[in-house]
N, C-alpha and C. Protein backbone atom coordinates (compact mmCIF):
# COMPACT_ATOMS: atom_id res chain seq x y z
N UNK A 1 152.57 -45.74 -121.67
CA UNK A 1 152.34 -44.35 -121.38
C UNK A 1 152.19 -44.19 -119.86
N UNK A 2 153.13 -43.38 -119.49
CA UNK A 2 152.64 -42.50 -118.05
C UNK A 2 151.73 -42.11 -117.50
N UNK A 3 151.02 -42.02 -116.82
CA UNK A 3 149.66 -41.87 -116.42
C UNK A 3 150.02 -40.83 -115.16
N UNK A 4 149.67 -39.35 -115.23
CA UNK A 4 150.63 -38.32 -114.28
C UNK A 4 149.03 -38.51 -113.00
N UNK A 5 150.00 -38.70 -111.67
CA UNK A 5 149.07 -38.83 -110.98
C UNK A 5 148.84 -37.39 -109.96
N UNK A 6 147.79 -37.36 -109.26
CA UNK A 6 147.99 -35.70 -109.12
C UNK A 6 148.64 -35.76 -107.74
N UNK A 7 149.14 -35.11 -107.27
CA UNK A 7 150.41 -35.10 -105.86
C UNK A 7 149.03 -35.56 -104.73
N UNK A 8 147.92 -34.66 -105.05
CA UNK A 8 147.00 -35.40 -103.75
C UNK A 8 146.82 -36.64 -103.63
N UNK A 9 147.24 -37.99 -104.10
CA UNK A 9 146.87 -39.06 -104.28
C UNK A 9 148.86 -39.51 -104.31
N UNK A 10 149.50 -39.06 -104.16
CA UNK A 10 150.83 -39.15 -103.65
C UNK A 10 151.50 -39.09 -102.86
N UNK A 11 150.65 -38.08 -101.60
CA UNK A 11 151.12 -38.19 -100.47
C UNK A 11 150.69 -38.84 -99.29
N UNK A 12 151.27 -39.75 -99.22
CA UNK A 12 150.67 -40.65 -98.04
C UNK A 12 150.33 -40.42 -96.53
N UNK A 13 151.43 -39.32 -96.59
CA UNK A 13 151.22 -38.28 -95.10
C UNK A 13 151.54 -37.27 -94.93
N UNK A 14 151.38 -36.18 -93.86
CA UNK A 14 152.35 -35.03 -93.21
C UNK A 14 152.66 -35.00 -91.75
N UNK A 15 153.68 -34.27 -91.42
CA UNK A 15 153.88 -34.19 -90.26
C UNK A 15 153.94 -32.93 -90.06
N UNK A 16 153.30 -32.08 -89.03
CA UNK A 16 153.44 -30.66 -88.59
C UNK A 16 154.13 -30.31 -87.21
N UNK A 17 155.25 -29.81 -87.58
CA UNK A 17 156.17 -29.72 -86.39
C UNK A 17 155.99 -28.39 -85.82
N UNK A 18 155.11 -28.25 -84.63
CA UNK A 18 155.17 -27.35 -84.09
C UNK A 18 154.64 -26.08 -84.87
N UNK A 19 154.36 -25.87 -86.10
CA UNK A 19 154.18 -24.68 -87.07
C UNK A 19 153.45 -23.70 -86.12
N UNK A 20 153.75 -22.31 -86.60
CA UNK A 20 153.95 -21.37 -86.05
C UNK A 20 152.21 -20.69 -86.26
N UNK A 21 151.95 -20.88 -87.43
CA UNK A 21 151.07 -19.97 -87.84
C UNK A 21 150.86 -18.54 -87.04
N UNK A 22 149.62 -18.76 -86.46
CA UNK A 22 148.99 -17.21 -86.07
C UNK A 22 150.08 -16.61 -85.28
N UNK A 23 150.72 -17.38 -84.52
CA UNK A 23 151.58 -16.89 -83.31
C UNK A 23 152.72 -15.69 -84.12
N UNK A 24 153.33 -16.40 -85.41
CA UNK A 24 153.72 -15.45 -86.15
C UNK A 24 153.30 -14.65 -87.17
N UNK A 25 152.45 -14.80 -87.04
CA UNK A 25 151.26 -13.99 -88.03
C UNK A 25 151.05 -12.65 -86.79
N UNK A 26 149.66 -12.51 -87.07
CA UNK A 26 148.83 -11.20 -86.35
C UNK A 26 148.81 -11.15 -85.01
N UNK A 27 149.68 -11.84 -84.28
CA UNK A 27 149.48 -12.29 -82.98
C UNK A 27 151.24 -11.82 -82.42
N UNK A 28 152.34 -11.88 -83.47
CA UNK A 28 153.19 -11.92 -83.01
C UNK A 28 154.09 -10.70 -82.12
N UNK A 29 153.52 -9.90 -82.12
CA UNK A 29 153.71 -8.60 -81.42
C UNK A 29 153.22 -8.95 -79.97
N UNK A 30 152.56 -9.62 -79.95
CA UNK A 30 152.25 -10.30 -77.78
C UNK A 30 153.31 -10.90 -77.53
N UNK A 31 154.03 -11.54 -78.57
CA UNK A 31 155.18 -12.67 -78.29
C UNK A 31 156.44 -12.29 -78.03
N UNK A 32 157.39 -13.22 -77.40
CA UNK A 32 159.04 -12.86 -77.38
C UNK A 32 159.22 -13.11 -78.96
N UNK A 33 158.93 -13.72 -80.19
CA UNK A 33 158.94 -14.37 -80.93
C UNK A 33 159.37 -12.57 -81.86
N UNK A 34 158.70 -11.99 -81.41
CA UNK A 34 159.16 -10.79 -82.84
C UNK A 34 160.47 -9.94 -82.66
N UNK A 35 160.68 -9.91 -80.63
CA UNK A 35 161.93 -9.68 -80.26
C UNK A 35 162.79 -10.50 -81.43
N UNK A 36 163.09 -12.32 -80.81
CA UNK A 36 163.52 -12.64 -81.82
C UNK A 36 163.95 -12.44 -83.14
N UNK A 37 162.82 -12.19 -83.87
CA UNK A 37 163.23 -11.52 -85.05
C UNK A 37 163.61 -11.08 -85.23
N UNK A 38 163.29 -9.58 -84.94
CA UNK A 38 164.08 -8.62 -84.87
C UNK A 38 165.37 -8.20 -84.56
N UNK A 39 165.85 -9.05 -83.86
CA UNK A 39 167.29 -9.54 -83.04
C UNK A 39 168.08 -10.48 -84.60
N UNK A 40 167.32 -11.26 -84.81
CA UNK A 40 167.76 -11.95 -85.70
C UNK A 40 168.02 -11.35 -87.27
N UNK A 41 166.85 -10.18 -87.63
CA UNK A 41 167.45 -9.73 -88.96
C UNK A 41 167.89 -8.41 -88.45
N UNK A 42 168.44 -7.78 -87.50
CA UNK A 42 169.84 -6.90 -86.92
C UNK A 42 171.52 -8.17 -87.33
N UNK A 43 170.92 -9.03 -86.69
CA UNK A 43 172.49 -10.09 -86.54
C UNK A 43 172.53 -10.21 -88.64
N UNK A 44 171.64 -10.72 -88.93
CA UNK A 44 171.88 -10.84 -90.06
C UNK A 44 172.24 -9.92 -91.44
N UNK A 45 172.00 -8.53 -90.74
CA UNK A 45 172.24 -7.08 -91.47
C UNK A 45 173.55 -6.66 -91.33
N UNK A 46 174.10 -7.10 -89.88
CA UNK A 46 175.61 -6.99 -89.63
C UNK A 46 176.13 -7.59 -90.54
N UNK A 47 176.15 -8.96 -90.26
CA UNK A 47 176.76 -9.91 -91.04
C UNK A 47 177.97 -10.07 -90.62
N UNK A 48 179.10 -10.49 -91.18
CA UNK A 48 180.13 -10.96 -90.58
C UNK A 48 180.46 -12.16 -90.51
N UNK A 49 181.39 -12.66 -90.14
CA UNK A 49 181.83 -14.61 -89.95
C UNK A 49 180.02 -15.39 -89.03
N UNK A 50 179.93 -16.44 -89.78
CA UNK A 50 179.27 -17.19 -88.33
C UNK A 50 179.10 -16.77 -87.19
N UNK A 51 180.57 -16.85 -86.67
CA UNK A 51 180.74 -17.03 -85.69
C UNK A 51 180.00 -15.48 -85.22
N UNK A 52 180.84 -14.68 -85.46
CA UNK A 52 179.90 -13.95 -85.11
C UNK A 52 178.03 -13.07 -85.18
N UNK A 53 178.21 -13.83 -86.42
CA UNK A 53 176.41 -13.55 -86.23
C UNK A 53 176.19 -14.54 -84.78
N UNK A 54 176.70 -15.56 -84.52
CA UNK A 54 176.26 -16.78 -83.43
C UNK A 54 175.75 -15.56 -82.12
N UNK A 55 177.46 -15.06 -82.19
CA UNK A 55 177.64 -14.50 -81.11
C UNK A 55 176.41 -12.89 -80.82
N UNK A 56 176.07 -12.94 -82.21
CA UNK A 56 175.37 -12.04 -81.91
C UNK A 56 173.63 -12.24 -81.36
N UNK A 57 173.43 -13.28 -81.50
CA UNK A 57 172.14 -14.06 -81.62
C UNK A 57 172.21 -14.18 -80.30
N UNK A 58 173.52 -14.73 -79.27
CA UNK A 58 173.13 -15.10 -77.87
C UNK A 58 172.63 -13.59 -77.47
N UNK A 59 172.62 -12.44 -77.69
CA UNK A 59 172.49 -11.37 -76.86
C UNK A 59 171.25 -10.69 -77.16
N UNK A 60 170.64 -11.13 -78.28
CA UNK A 60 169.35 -10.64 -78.13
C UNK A 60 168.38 -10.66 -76.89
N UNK A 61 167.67 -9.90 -76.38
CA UNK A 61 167.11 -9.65 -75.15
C UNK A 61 165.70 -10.17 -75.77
N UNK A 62 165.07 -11.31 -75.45
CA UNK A 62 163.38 -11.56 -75.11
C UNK A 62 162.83 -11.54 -73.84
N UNK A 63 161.88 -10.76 -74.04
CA UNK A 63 160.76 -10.30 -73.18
C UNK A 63 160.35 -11.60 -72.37
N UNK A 64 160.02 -11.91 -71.40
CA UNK A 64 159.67 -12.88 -70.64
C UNK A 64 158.28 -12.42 -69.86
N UNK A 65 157.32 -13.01 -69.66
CA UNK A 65 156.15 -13.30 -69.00
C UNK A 65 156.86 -12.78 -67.40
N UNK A 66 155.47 -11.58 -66.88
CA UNK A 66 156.14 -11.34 -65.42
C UNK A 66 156.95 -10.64 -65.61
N UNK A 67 157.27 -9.83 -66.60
CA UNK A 67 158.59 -8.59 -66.55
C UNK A 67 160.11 -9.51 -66.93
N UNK A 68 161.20 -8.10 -67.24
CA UNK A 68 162.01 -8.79 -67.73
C UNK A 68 162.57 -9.15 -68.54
N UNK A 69 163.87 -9.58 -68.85
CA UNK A 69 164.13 -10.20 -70.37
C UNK A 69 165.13 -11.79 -69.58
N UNK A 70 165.18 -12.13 -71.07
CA UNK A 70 166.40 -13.23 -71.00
C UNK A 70 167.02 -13.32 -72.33
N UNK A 71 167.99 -13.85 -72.42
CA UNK A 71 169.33 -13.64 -73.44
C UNK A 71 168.44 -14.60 -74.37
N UNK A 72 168.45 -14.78 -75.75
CA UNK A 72 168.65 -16.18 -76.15
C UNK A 72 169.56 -16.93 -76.10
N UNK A 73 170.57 -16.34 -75.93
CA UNK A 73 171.99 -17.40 -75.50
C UNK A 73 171.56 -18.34 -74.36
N UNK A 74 170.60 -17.96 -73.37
CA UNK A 74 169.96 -18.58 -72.15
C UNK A 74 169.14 -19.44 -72.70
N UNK A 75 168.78 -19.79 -73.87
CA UNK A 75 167.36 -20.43 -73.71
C UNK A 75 167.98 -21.19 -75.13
N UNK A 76 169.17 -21.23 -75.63
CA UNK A 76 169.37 -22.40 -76.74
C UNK A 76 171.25 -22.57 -76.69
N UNK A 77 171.22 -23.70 -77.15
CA UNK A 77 172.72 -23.90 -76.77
C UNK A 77 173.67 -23.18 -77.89
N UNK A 78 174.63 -23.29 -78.29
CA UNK A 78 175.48 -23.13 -79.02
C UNK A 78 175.71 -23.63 -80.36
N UNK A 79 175.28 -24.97 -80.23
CA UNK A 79 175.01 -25.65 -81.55
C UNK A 79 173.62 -24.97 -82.32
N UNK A 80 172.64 -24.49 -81.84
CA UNK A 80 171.66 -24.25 -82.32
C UNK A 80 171.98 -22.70 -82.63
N UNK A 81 172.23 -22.04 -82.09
CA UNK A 81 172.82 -20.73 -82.17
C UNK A 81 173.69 -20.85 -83.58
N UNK A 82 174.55 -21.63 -83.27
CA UNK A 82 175.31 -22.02 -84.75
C UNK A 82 174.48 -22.38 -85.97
N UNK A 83 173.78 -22.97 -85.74
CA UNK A 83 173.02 -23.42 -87.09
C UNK A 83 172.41 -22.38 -87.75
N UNK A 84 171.65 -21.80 -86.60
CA UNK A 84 170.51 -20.65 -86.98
C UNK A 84 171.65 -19.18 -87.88
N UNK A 85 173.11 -18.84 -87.44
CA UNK A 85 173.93 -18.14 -87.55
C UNK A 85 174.15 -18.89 -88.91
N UNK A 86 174.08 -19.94 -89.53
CA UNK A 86 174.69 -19.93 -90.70
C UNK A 86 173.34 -19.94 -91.56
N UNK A 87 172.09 -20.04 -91.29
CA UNK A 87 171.12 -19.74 -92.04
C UNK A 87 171.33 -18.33 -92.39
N UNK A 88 171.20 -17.58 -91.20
CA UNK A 88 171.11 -15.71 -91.25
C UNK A 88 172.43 -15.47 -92.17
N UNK A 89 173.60 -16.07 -92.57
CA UNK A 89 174.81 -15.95 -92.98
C UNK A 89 174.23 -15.55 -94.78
N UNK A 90 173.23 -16.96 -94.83
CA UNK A 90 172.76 -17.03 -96.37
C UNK A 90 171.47 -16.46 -96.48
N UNK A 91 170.62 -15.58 -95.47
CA UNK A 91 169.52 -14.91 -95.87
C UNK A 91 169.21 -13.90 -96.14
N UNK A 92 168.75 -13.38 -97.04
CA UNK A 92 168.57 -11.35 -97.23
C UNK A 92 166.92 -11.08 -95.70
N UNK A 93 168.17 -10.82 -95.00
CA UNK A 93 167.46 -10.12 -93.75
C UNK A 93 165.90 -9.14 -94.24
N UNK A 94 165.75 -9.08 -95.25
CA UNK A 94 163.99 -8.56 -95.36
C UNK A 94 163.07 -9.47 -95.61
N UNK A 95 163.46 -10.87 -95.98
CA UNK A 95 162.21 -11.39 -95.54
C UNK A 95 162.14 -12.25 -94.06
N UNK A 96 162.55 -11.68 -93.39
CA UNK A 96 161.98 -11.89 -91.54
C UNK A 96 161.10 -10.49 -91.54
N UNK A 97 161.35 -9.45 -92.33
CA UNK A 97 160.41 -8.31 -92.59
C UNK A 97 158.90 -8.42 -92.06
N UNK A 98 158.27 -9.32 -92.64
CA UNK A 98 156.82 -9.85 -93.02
C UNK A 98 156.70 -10.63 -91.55
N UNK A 99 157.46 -11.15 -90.93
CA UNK A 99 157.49 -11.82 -89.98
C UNK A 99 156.89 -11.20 -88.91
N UNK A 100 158.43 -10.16 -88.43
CA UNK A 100 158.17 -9.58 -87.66
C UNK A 100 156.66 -8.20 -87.38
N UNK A 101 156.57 -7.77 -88.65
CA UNK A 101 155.31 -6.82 -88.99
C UNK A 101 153.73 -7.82 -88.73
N UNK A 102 153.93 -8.72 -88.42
CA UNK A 102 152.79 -9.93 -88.52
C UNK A 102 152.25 -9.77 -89.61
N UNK A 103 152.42 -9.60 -90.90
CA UNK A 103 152.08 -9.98 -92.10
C UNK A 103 152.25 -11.14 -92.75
N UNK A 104 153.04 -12.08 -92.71
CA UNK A 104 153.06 -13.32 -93.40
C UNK A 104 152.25 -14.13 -93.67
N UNK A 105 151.05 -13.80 -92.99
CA UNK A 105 150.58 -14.58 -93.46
C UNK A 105 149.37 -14.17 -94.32
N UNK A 106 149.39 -12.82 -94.51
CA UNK A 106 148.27 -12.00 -95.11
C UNK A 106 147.61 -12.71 -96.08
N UNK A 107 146.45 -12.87 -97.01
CA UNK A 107 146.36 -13.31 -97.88
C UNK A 107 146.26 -14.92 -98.55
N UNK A 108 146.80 -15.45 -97.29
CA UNK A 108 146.93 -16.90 -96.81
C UNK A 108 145.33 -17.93 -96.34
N UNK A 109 144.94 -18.79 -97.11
CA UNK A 109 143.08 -19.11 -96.13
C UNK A 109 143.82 -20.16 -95.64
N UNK A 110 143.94 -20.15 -94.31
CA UNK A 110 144.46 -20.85 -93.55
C UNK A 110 143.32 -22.09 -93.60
N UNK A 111 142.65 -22.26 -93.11
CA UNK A 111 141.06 -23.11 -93.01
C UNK A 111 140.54 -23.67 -94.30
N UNK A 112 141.05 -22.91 -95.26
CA UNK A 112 141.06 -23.42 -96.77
C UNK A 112 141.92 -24.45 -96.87
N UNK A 113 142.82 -23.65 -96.78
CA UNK A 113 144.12 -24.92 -96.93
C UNK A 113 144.15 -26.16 -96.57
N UNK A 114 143.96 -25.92 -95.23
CA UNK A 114 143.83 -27.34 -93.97
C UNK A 114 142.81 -28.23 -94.36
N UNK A 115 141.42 -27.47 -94.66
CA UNK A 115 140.35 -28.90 -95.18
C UNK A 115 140.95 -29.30 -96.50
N UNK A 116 142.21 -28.68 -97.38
CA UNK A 116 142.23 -29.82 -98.89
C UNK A 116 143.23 -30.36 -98.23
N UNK A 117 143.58 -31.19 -96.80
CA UNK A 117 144.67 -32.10 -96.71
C UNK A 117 143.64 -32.82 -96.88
N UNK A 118 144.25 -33.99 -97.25
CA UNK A 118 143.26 -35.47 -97.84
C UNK A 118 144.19 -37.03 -97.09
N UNK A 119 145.26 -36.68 -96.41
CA UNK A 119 146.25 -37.40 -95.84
C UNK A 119 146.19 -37.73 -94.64
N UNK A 120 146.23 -38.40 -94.29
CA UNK A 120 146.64 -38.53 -92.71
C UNK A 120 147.91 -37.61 -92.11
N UNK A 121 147.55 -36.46 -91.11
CA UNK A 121 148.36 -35.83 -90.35
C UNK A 121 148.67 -36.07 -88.70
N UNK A 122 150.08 -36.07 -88.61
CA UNK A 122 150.85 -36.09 -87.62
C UNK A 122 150.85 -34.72 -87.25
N UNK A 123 150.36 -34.17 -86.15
CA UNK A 123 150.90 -32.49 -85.62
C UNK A 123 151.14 -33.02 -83.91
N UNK A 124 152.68 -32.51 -84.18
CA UNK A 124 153.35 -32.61 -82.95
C UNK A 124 153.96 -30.85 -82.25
N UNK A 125 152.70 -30.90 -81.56
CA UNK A 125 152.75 -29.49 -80.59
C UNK A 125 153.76 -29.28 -79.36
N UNK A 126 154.38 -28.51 -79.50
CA UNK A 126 155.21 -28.20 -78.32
C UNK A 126 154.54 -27.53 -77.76
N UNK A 127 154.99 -27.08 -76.13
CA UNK A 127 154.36 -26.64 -74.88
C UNK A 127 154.59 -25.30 -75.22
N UNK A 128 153.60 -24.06 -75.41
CA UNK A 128 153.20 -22.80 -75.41
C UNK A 128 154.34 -22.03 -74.41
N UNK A 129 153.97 -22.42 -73.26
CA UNK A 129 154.51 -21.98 -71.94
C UNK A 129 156.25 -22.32 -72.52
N UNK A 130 156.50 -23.57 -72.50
CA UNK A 130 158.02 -23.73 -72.74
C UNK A 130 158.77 -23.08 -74.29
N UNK A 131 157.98 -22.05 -74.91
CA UNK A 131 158.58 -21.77 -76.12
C UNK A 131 158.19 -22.44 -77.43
N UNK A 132 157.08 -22.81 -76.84
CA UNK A 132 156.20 -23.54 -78.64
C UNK A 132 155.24 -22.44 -79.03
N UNK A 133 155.80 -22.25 -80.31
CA UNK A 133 154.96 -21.76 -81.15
C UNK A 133 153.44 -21.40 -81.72
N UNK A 134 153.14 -23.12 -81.56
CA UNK A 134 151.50 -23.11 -81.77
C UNK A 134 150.83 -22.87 -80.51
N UNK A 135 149.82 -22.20 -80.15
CA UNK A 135 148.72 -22.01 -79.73
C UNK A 135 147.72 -23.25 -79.28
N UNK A 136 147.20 -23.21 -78.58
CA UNK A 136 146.00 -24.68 -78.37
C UNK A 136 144.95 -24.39 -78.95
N UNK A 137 145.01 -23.59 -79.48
CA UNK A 137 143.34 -22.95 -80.38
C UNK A 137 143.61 -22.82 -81.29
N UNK A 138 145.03 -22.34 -82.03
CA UNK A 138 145.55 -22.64 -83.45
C UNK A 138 145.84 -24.38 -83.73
N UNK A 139 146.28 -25.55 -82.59
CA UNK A 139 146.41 -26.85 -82.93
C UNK A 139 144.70 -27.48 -82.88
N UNK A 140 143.96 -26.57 -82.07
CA UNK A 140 142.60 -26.89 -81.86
C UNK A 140 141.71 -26.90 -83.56
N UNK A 141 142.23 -25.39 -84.35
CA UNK A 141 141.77 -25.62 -85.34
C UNK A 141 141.97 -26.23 -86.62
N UNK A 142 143.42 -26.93 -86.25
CA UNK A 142 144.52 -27.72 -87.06
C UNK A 142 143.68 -29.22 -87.33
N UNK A 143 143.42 -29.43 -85.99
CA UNK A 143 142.44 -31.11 -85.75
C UNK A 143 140.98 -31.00 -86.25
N UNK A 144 140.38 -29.76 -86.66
CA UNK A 144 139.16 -29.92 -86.59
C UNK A 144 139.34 -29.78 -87.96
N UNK A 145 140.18 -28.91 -88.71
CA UNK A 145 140.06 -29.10 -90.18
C UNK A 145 140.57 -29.96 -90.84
N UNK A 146 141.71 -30.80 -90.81
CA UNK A 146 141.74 -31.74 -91.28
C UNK A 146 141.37 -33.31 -90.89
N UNK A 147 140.46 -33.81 -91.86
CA UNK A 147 139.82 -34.81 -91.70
C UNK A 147 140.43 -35.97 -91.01
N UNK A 148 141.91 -36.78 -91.04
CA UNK A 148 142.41 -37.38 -90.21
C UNK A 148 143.79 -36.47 -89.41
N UNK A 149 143.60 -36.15 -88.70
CA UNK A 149 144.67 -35.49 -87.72
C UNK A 149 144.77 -35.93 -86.22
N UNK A 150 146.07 -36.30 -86.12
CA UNK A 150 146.54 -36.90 -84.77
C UNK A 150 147.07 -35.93 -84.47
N UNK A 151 146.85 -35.80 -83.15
CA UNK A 151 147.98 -34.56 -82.20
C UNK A 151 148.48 -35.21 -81.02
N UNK A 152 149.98 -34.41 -80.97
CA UNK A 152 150.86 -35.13 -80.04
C UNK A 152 151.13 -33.96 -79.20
N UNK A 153 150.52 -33.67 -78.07
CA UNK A 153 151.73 -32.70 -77.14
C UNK A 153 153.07 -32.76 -76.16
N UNK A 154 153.44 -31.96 -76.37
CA UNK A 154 154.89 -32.70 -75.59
C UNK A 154 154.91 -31.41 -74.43
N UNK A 155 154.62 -32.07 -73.62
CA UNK A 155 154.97 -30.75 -72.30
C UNK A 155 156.49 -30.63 -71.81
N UNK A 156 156.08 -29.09 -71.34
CA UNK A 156 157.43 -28.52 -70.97
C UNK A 156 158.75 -28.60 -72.04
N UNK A 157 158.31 -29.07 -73.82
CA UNK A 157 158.86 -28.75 -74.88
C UNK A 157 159.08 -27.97 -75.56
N UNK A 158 160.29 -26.94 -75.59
CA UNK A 158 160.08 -25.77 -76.76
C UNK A 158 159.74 -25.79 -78.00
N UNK A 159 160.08 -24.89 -78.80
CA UNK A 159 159.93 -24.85 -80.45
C UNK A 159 160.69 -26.07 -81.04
N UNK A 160 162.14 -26.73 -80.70
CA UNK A 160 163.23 -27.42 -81.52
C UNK A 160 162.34 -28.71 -80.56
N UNK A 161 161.30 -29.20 -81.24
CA UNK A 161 161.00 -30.36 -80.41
C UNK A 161 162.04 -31.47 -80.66
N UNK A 162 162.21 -31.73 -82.07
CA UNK A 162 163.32 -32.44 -82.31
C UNK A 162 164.91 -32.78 -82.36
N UNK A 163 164.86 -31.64 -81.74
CA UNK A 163 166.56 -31.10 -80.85
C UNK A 163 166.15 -31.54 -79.60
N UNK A 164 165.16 -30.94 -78.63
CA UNK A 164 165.07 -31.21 -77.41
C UNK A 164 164.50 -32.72 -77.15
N UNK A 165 163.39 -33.53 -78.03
CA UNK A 165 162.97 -34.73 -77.37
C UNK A 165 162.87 -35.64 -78.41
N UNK A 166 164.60 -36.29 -79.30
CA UNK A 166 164.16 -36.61 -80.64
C UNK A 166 163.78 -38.15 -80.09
N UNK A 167 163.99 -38.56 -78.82
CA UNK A 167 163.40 -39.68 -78.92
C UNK A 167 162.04 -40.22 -79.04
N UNK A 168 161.19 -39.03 -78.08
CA UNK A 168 159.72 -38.57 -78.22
C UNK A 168 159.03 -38.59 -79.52
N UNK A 169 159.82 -37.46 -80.17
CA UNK A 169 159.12 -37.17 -81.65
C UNK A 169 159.56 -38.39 -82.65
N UNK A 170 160.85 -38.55 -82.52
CA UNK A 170 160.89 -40.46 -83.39
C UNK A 170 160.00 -41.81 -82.89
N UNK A 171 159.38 -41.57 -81.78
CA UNK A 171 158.45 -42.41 -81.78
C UNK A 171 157.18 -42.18 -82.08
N UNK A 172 156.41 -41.45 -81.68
CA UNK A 172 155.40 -40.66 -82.48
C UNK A 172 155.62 -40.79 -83.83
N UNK A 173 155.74 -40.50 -84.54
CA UNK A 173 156.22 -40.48 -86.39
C UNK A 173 156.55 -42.02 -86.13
N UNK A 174 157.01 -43.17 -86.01
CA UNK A 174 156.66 -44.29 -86.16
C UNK A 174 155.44 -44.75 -85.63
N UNK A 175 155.43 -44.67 -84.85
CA UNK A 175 153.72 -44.97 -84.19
C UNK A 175 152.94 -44.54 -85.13
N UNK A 176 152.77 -43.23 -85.69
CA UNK A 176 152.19 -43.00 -86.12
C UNK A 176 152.28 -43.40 -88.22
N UNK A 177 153.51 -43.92 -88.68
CA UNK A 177 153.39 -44.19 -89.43
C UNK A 177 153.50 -45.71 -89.97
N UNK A 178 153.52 -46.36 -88.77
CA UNK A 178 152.78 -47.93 -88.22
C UNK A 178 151.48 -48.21 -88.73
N UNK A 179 150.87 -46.95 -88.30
CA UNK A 179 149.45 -47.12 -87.75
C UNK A 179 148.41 -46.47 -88.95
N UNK A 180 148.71 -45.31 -89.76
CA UNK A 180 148.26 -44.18 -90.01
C UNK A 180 148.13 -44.62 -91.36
N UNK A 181 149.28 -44.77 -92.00
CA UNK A 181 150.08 -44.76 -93.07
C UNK A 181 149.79 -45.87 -93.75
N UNK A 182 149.48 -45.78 -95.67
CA UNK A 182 149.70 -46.75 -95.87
C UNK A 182 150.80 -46.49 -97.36
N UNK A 183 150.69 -47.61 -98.05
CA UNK A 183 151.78 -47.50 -98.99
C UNK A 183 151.66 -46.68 -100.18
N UNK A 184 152.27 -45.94 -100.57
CA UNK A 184 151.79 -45.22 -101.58
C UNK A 184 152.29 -45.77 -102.70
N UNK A 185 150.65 -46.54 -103.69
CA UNK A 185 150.65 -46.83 -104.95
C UNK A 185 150.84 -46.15 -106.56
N UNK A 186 151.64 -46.68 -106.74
CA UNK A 186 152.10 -45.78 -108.12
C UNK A 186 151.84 -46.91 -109.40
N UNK A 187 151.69 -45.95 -110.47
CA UNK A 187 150.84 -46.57 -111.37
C UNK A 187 152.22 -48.28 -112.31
N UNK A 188 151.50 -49.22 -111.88
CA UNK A 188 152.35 -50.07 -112.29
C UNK A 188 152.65 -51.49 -111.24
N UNK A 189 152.03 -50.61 -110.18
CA UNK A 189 152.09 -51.77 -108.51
C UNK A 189 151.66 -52.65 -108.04
């Protein structure tokens, strides 16, 4: 007989890449981040080939610190533009809805959640300033609620930490699952 084990006692780890939380939550209206959006479920309401949602994605205008805008075409390459263009290709443009309104996360106990990790966590923060997502007071309260949590910052790193520094973040995640990690026992081992 099977003996069903419960997933908390199955996962040996997590890794938190950069997650967005508050920034896109109730906060995201300070940010270039809802421009974004908003840019992004317009491209995706058009619709059209890839290619051109791509093309439509470089021209969104974000707000920049100090007045101003800049393209996103300026601030991600083409391949990424591409990728993101074939997500928007397959998404019903209303749920970036919740996004952009800073609702997503309504209803959500953030602080709840975080103390039932029982795992060892990896959170690898990108640089605020360079286009990361998390907050130092949202990764601040990331470390304090869960009981083992490592944090990695990567300066002068945007959001795609793993586009921009996969050698960085592939060592970290071994280091850290060297070190952190152990084997996960299943009934029979």
């Amino acid at each position: 007989m099977n003996k069903r084990i419960p997933i908390s006692d199955r996962v040996g780890g997590i890794l938190l890449e950069d997650p967005p939380f508050h920034t896109m939550g109730n906060r995201i209206a300070d940010t270039a981040w809802q421009a974004q959006f908003i840019g992004m479920r317009a491209a995706a309401e058009a619709g059209g080939s890839r290619e051109a949602i791509a093309d439509a994605l470089v021209d969104i205008r974000l707000p920049i610190s100090g007045g101003g805008f800049k393209r996103l075409g300026d601030l991600r390459d083409r391949a990424s533009l591409a990728w993101s263009a074939q997500c928007l290709s397959q998404l019903d443009p209303e749920v970036l809805t919740p996004v952009i309104e800073g609702r997503w996360l309504d209803g959500y106990d953030f602080p709840g959640a975080l103390s039932r990790v029982r795992c060892p966590a990896l959170l690898l923060q990108a640089d605020p300033s360079a286009g990361g997502a998390l907050t130092d007071a949202d990764a601040e309260a990331l470390v304090a609620a869960i009981s083992d949590c490592q944090r990695v910052s990567l300066a002068g790193c945007g959001h795609n930490l793993h586009r921009d520094r996969p050698e960085v973040v592939l060592r970290a995640f071994a280091d850290f699952a060297c070190s952190r990690l152990s084997p996960i026992q299943t009934p029979g081992t």
